[in-house]
C-alpha atoms as a PDB file:
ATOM      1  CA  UNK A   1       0.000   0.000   0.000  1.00  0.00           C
ATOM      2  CA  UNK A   2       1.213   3.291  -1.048  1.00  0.00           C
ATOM      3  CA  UNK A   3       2.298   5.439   2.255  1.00  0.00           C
ATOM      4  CA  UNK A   4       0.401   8.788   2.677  1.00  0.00           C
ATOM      5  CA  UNK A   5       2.773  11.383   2.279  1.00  0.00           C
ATOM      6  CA  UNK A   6       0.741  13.938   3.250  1.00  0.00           C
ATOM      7  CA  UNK A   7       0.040  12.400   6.655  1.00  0.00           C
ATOM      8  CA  UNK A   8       3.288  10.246   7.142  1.00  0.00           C
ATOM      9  CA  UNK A   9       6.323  11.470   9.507  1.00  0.00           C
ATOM     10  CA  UNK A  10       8.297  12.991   6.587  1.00  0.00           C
ATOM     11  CA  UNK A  11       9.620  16.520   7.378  1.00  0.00           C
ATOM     12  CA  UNK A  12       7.572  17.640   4.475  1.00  0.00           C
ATOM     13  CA  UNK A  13       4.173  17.120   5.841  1.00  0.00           C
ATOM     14  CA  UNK A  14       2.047  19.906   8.053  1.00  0.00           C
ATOM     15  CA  UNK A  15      -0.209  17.292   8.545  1.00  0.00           C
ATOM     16  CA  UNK A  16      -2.753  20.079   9.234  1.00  0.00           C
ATOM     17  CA  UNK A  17      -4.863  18.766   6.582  1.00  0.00           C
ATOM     18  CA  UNK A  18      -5.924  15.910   8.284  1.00  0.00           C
ATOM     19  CA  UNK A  19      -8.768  16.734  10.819  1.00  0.00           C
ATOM     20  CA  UNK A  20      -8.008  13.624  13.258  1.00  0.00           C
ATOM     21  CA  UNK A  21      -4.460  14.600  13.524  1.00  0.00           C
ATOM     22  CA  UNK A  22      -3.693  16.266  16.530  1.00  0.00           C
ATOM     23  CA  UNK A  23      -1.733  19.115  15.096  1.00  0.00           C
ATOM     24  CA  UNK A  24      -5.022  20.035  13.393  1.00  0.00           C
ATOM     25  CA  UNK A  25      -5.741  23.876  13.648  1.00  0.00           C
ATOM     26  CA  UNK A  26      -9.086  23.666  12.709  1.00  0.00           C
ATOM     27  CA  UNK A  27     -11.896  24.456  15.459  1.00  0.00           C
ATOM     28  CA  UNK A  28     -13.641  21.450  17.023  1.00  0.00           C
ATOM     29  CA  UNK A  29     -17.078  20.915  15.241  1.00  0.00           C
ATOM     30  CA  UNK A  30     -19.852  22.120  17.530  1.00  0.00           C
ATOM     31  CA  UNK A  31     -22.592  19.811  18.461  1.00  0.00           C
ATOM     32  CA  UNK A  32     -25.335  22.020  18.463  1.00  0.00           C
ATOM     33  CA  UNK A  33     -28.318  21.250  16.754  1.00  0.00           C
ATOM     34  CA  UNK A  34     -30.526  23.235  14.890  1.00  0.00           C
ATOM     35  CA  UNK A  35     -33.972  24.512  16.345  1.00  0.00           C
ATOM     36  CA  UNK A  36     -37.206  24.438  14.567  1.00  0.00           C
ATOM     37  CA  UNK A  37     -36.562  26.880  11.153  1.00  0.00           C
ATOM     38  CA  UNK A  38     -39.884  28.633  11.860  1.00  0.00           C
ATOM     39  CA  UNK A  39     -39.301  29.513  16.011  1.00  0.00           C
ATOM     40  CA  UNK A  40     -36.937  31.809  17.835  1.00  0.00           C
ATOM     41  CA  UNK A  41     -36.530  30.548  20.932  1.00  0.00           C
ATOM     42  CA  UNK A  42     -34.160  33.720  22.924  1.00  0.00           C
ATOM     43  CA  UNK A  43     -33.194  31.956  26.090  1.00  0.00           C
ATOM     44  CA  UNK A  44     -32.911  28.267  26.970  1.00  0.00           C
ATOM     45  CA  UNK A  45     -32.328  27.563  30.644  1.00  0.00           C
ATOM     46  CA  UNK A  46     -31.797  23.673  32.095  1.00  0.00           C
ATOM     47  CA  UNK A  47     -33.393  23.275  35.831  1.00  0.00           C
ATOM     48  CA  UNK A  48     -31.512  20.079  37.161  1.00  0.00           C
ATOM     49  CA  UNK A  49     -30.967  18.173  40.076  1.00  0.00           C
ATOM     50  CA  UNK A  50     -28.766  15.667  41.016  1.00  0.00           C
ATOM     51  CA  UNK A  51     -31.193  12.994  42.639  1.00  0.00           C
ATOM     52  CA  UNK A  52     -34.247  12.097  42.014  1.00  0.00           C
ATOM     53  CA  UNK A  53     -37.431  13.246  44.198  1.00  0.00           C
ATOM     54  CA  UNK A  54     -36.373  16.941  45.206  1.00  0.00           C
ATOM     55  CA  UNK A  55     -39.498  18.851  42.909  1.00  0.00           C
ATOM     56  CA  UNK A  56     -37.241  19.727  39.858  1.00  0.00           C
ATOM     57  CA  UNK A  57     -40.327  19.775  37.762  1.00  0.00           C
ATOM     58  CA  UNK A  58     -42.204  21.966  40.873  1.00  0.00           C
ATOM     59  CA  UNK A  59     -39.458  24.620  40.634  1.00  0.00           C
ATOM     60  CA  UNK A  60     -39.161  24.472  36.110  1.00  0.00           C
ATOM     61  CA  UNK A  61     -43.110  24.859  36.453  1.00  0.00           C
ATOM     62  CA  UNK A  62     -42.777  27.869  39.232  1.00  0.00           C
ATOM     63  CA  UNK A  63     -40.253  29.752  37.382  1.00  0.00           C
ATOM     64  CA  UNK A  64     -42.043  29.439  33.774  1.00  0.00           C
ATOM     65  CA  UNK A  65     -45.343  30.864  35.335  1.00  0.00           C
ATOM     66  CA  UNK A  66     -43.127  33.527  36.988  1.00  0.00           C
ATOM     67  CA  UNK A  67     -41.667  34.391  33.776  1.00  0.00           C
ATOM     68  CA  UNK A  68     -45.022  34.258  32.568  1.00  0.00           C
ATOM     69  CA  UNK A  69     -46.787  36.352  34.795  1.00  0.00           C
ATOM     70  CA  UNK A  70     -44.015  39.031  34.244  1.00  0.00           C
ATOM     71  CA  UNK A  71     -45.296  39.206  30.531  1.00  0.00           C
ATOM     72  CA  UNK A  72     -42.651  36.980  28.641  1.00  0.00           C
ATOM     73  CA  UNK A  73     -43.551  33.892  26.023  1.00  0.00           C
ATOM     74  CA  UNK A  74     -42.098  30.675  27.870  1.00  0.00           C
ATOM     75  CA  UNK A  75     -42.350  26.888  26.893  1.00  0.00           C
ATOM     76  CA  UNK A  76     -41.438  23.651  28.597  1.00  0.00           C
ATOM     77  CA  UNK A  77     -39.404  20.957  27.189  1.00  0.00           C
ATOM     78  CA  UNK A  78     -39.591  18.033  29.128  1.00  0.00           C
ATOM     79  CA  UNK A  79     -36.773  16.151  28.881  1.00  0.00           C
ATOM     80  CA  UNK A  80     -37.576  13.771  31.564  1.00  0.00           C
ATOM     81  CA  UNK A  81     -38.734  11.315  29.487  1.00  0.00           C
ATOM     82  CA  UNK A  82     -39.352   8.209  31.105  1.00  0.00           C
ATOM     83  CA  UNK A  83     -40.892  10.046  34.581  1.00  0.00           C
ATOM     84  CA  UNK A  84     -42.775  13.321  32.961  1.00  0.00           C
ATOM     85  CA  UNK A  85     -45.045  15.357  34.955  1.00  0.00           C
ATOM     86  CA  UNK A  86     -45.226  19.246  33.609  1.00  0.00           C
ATOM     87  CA  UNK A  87     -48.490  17.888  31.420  1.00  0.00           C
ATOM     88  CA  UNK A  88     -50.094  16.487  34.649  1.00  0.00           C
ATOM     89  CA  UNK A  89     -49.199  19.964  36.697  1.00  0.00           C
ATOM     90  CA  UNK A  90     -50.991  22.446  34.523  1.00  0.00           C
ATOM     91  CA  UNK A  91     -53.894  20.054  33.509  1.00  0.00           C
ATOM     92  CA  UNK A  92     -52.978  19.527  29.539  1.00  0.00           C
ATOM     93  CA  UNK A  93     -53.200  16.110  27.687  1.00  0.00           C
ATOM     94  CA  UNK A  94     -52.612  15.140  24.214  1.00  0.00           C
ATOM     95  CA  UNK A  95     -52.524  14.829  21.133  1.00  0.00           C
ATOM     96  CA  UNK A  96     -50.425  16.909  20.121  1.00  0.00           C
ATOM     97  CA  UNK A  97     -51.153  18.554  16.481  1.00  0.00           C
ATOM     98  CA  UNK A  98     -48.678  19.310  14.023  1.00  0.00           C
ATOM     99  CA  UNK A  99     -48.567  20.488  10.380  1.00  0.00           C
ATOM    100  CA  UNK A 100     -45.404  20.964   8.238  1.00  0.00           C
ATOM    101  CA  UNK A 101     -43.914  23.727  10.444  1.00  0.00           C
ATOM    102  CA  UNK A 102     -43.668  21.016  13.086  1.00  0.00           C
ATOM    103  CA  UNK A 103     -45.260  19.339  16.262  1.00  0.00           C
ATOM    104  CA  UNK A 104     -47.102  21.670  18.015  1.00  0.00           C
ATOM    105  CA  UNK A 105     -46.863  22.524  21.979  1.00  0.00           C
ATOM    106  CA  UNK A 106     -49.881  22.168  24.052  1.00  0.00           C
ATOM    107  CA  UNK A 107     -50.787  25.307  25.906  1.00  0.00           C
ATOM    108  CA  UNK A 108     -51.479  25.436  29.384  1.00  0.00           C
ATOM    109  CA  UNK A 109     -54.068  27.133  31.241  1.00  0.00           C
ATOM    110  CA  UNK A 110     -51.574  30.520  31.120  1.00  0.00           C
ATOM    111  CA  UNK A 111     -49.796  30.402  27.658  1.00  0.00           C
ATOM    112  CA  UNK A 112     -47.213  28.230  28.681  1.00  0.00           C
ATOM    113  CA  UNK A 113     -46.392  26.479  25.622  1.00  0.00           C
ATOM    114  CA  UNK A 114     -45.584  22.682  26.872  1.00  0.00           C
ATOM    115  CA  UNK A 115     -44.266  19.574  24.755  1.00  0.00           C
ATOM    116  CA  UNK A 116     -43.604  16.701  26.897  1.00  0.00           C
ATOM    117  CA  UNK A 117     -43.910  12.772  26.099  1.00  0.00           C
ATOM    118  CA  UNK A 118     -46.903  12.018  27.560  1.00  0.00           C
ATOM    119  CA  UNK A 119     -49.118  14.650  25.103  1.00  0.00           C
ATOM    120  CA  UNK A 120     -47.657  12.432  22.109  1.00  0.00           C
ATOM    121  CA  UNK A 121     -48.876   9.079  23.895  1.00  0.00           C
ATOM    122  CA  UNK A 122     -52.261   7.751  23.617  1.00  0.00           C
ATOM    123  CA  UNK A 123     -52.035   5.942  26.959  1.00  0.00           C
ATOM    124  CA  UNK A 124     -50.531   8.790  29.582  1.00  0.00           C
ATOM    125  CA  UNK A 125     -50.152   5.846  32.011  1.00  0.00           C
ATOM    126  CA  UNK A 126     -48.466   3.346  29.796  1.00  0.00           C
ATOM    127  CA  UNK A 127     -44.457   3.483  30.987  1.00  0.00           C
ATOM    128  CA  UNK A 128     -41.959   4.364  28.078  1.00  0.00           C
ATOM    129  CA  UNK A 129     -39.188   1.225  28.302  1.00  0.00           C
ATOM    130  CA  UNK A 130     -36.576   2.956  26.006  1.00  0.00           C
ATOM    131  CA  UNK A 131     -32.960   2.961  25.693  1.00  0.00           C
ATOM    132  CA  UNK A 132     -30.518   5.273  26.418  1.00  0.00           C
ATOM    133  CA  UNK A 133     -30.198   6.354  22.751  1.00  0.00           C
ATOM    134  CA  UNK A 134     -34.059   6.379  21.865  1.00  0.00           C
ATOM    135  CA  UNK A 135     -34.597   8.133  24.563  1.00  0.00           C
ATOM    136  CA  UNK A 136     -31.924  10.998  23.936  1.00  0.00           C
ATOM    137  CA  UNK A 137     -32.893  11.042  19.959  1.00  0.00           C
ATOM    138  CA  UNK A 138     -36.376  12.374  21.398  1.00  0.00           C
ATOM    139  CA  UNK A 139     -35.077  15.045  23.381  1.00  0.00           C
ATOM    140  CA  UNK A 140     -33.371  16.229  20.343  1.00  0.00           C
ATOM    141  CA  UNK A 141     -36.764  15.882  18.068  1.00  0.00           C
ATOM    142  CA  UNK A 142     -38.468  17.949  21.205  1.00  0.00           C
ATOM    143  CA  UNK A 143     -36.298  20.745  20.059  1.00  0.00           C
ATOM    144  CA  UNK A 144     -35.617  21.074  16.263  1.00  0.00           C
ATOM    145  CA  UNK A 145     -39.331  19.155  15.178  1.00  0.00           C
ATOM    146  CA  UNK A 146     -41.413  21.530  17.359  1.00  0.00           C
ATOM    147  CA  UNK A 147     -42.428  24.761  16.473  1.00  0.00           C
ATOM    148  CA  UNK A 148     -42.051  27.005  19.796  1.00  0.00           C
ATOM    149  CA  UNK A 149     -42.834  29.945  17.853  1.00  0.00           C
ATOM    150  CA  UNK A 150     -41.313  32.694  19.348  1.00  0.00           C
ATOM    151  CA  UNK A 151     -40.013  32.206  23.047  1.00  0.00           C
ATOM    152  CA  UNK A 152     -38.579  34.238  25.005  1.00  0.00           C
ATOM    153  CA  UNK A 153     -37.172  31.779  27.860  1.00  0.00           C
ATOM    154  CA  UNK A 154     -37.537  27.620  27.263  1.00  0.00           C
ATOM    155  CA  UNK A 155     -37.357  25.781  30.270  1.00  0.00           C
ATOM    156  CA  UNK A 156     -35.855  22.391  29.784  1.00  0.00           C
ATOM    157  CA  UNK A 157     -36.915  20.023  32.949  1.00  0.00           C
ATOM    158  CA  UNK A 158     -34.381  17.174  32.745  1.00  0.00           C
ATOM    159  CA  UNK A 159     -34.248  13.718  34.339  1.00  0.00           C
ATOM    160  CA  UNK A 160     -32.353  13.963  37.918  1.00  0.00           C
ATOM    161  CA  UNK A 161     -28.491  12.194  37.765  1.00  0.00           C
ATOM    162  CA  UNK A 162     -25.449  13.289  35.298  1.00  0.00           C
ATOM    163  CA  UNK A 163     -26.711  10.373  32.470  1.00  0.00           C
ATOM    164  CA  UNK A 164     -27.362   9.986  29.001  1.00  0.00           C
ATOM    165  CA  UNK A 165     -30.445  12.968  28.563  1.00  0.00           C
ATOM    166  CA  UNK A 166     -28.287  15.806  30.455  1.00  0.00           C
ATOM    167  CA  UNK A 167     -25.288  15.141  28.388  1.00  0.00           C
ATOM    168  CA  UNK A 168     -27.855  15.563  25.390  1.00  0.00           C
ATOM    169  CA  UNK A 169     -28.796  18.596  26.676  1.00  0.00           C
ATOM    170  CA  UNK A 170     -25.835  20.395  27.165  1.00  0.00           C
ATOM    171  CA  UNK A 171     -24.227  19.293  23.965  1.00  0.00           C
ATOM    172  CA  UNK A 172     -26.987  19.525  21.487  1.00  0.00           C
ATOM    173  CA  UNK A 173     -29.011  22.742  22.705  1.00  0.00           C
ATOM    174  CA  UNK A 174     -27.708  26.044  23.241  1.00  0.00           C
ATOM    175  CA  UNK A 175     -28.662  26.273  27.248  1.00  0.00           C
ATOM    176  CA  UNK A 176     -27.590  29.914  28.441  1.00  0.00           C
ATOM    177  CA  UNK A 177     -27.822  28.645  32.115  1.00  0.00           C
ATOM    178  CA  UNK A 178     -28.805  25.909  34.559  1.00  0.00           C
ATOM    179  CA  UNK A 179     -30.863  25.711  37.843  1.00  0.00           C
ATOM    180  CA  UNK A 180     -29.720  23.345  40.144  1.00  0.00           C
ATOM    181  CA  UNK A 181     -32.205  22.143  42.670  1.00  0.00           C
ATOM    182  CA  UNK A 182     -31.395  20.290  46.105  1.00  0.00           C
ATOM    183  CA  UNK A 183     -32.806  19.100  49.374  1.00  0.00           C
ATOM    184  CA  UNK A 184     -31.679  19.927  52.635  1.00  0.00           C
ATOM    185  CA  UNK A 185     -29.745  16.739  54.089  1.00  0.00           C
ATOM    186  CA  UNK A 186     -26.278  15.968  54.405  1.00  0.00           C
ATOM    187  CA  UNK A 187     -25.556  14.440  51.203  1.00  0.00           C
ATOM    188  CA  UNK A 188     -26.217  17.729  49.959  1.00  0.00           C
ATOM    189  CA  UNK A 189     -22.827  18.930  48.918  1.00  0.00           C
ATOM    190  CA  UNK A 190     -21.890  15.583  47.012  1.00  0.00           C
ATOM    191  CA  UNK A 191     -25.183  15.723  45.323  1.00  0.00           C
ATOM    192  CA  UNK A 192     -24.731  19.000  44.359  1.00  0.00           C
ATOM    193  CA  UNK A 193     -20.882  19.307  43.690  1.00  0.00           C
ATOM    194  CA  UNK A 194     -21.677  16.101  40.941  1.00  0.00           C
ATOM    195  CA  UNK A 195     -24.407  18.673  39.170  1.00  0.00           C
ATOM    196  CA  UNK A 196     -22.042  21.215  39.023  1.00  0.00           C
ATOM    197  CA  UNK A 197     -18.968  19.689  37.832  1.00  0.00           C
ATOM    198  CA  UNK A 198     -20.697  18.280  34.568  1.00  0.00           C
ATOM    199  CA  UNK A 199     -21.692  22.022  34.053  1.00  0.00           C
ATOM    200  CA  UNK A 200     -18.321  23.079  34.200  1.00  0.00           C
ATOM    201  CA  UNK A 201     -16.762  20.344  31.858  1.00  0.00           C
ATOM    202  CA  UNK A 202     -19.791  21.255  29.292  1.00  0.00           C
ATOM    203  CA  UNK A 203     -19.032  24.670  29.667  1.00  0.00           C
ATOM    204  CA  UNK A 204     -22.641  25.669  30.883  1.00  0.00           C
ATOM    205  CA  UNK A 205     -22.787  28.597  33.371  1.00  0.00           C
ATOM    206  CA  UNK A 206     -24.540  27.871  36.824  1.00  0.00           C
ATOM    207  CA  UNK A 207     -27.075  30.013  37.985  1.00  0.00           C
ATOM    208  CA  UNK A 208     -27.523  29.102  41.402  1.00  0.00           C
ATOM    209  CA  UNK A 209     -29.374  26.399  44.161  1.00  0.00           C
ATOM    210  CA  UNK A 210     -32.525  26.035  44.924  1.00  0.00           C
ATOM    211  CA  UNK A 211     -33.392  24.686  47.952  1.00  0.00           C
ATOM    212  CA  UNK A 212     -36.703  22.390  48.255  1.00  0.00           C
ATOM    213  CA  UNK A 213     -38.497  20.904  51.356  1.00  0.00           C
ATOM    214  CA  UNK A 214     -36.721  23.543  53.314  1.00  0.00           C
ATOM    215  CA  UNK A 215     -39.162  23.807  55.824  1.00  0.00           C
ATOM    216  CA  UNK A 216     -42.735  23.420  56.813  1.00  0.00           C
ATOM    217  CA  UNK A 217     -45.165  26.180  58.256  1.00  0.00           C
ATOM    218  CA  UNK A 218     -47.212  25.067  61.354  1.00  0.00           C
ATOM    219  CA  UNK A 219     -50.878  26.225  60.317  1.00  0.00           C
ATOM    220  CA  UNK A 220     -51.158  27.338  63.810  1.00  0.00           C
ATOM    221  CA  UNK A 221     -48.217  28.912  65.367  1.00  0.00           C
ATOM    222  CA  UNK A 222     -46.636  29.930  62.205  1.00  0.00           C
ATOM    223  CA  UNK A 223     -43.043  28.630  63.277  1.00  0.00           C
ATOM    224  CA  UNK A 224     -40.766  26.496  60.827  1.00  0.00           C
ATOM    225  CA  UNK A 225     -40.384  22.816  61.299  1.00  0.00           C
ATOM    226  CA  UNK A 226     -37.348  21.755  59.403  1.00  0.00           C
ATOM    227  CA  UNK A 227     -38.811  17.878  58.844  1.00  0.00           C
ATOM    228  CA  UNK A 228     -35.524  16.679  56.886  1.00  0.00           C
ATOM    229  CA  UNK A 229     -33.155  18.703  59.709  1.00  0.00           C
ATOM    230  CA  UNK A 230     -30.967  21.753  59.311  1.00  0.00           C
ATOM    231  CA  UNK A 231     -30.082  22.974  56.051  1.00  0.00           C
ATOM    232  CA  UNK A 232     -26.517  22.817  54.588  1.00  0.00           C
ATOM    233  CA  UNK A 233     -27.161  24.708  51.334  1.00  0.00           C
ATOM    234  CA  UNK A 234     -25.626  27.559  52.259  1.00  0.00           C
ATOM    235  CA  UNK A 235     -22.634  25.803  53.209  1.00  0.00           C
ATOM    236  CA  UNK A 236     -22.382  24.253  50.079  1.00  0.00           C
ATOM    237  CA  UNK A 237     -23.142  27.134  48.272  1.00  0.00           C
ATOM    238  CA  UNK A 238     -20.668  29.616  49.619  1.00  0.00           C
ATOM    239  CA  UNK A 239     -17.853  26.523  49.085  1.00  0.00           C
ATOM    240  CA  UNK A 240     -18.702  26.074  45.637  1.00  0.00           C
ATOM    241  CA  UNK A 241     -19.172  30.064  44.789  1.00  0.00           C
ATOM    242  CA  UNK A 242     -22.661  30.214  43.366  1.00  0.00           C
ATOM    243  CA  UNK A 243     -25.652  32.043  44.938  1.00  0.00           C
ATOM    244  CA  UNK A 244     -28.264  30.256  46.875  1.00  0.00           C
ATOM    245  CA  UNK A 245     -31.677  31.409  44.308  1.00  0.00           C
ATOM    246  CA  UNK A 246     -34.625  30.155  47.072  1.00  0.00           C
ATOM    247  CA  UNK A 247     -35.380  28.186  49.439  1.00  0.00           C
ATOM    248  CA  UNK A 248     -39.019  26.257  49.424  1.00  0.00           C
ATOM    249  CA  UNK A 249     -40.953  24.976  52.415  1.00  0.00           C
ATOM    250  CA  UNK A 250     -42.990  22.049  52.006  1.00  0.00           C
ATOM    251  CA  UNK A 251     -46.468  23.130  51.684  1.00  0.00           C
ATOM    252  CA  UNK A 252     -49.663  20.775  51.247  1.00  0.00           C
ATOM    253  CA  UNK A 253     -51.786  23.583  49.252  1.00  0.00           C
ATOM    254  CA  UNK A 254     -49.492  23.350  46.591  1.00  0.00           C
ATOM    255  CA  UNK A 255     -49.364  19.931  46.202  1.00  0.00           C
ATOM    256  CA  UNK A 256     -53.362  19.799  45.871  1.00  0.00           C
ATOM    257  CA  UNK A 257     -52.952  22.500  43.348  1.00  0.00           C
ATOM    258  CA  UNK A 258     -50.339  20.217  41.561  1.00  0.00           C
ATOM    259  CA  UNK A 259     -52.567  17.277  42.243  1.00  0.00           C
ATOM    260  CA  UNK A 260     -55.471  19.354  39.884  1.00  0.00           C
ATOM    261  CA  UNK A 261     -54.114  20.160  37.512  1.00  0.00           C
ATOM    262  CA  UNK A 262     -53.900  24.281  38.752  1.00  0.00           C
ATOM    263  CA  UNK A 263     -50.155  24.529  38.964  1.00  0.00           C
ATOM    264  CA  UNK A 264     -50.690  27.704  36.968  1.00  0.00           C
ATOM    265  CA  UNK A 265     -52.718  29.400  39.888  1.00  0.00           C
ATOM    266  CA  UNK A 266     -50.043  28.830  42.557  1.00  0.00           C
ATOM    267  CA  UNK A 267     -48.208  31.958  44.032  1.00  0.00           C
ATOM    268  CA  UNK A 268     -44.701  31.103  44.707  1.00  0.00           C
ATOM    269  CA  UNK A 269     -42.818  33.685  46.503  1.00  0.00           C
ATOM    270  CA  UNK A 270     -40.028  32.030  47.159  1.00  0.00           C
ATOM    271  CA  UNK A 271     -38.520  32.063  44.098  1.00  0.00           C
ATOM    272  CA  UNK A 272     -38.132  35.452  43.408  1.00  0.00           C
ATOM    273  CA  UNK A 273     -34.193  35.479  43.588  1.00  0.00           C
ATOM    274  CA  UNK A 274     -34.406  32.734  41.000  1.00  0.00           C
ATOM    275  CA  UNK A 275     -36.711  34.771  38.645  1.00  0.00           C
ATOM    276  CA  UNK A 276     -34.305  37.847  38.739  1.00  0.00           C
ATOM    277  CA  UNK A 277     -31.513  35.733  37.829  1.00  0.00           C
ATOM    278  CA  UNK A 278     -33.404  34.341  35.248  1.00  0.00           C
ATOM    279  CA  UNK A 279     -34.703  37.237  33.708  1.00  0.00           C
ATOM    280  CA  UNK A 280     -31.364  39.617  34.099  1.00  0.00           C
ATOM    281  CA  UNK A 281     -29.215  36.644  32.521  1.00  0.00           C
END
């Protein structure tokens, strides 16, 4: 076989011309995909956690209805395939409609434009046994096949742990910023410090913590009953450098309105750091 001079060892070559080489100059090919050719989506922003069971989808939900109420066009991407629940929150159910622009979003009860799994399914209760691949090919469909129309912020609620749909996420859409939410228990920091480290090796800024099950309100006396114990967000937040965006109590009135359908009728005060951050990004 004939040797490659242009790519051998001879002091003639630059070997520049051949992309795998690793004196290649040539910039490293973005993974980025495209998004839907008839929406302009402004601001994508990834609320994550690093366990499961710690209201990621609550706080996605509570910050697009803030953005919402503050006058701004927001959608939902759920990206939690296999466990979704943004349709369930604000009441919506499939099918989803579509034309040659794309799949359509299902609006919610407020304008929140919303595509999620479960409005493309004709059984919402049937459980989606996909692979890691299928599964992350969808995610990328729920971006570039649906016509958002024009957004202002996209909310992307992804699947709690550092696996196959967050790595999707941060490689193939153009996420301006993450939300990380948490609990307050010890395991905190480790939890959190996982979360943050994939940010940093995608190169995705961090917005700040949000704190869930912080605290619940006696209906009587008013005082604070920290059920999971003293929180260590702070802690963790100040060691790590990024700003602590909220902290939530647990509060039964909320999950009814969840339960219902409402979630677009809930007042959440306690986000309001978050929603600056959000908005001034």
């Amino acid at each position: 076989m004939a040797e490659n001079k242009e790519c051998s060892g001879a002091s003639s070559c630059s070997r520049e011309s051949c992309e795998g080489c690793p004196s290649h100059s040539g910039a490293p090919k973005s993974l980025i995909e495209e998004g839907n050719p008839f929406s302009s989506v402004k601001k994508v922003i990834g609320v994550v956690s690093g366990k499961g069971g710690v209201g990621k989808s609550f706080v996605t939900a509570s910050l697009a209805t803030a953005m919402r109420k503050r006058g701004y066009e927001v959608g939902i991407l759920d990206a939690d395939i296999t466990g979704p629940s943004i349709p369930k929150m604000y009441g919506v159910h499939g099918p989803a409609e579509g034309n040659d622009m794309g799949l359509f979003p299902v609006q919610a009860e407020d304008g929140t434009k919303i595509m999620s799994l479960n409005l493309l399914m004709e059984d919402e209760e049937a459980p989606v046994v996909w692979r890691g691949p299928v599964i992350a090919s969808t995610v990328k469909q729920f971006w570039h096949d649906v016509y958002w129309g024009d957004i202002d912020y996209l909310f992307v609620d992804m699947p709690p742990g550092t696996g196959d749909v967050p790595l999707t996420v941060f490689q193939s859409l153009p996420v301006d910023g993450i939300v990380i939410v948490t609990s307050p228990q010890e395991l905190v920091q480790l939890i959190v410090k996982k979360a943050i480290n994939m940010a940093e090796m995608m190169k995705i800024p961090v917005l700040g913590l949000v704190e869930n099950y912080s605290f619940l309100r006696c209906p009587d006396c008013g005082k604070e009953i920290k059920l999971f114990g003293e929180s260590h967000i702070d802690e963790a937040a100040a060691e790590m450098g990024i700003p602590v965006l909220g902290k939530m109590p647990l509060n039964p009135e909320y999950a009814q309105m969840v339960d219902e359908g409402k979630f677009a009728q809930i007042e959440n005060p306690y986000l309001d750091e978050a929603v600056k951050k959000v908005e001034n990004i």
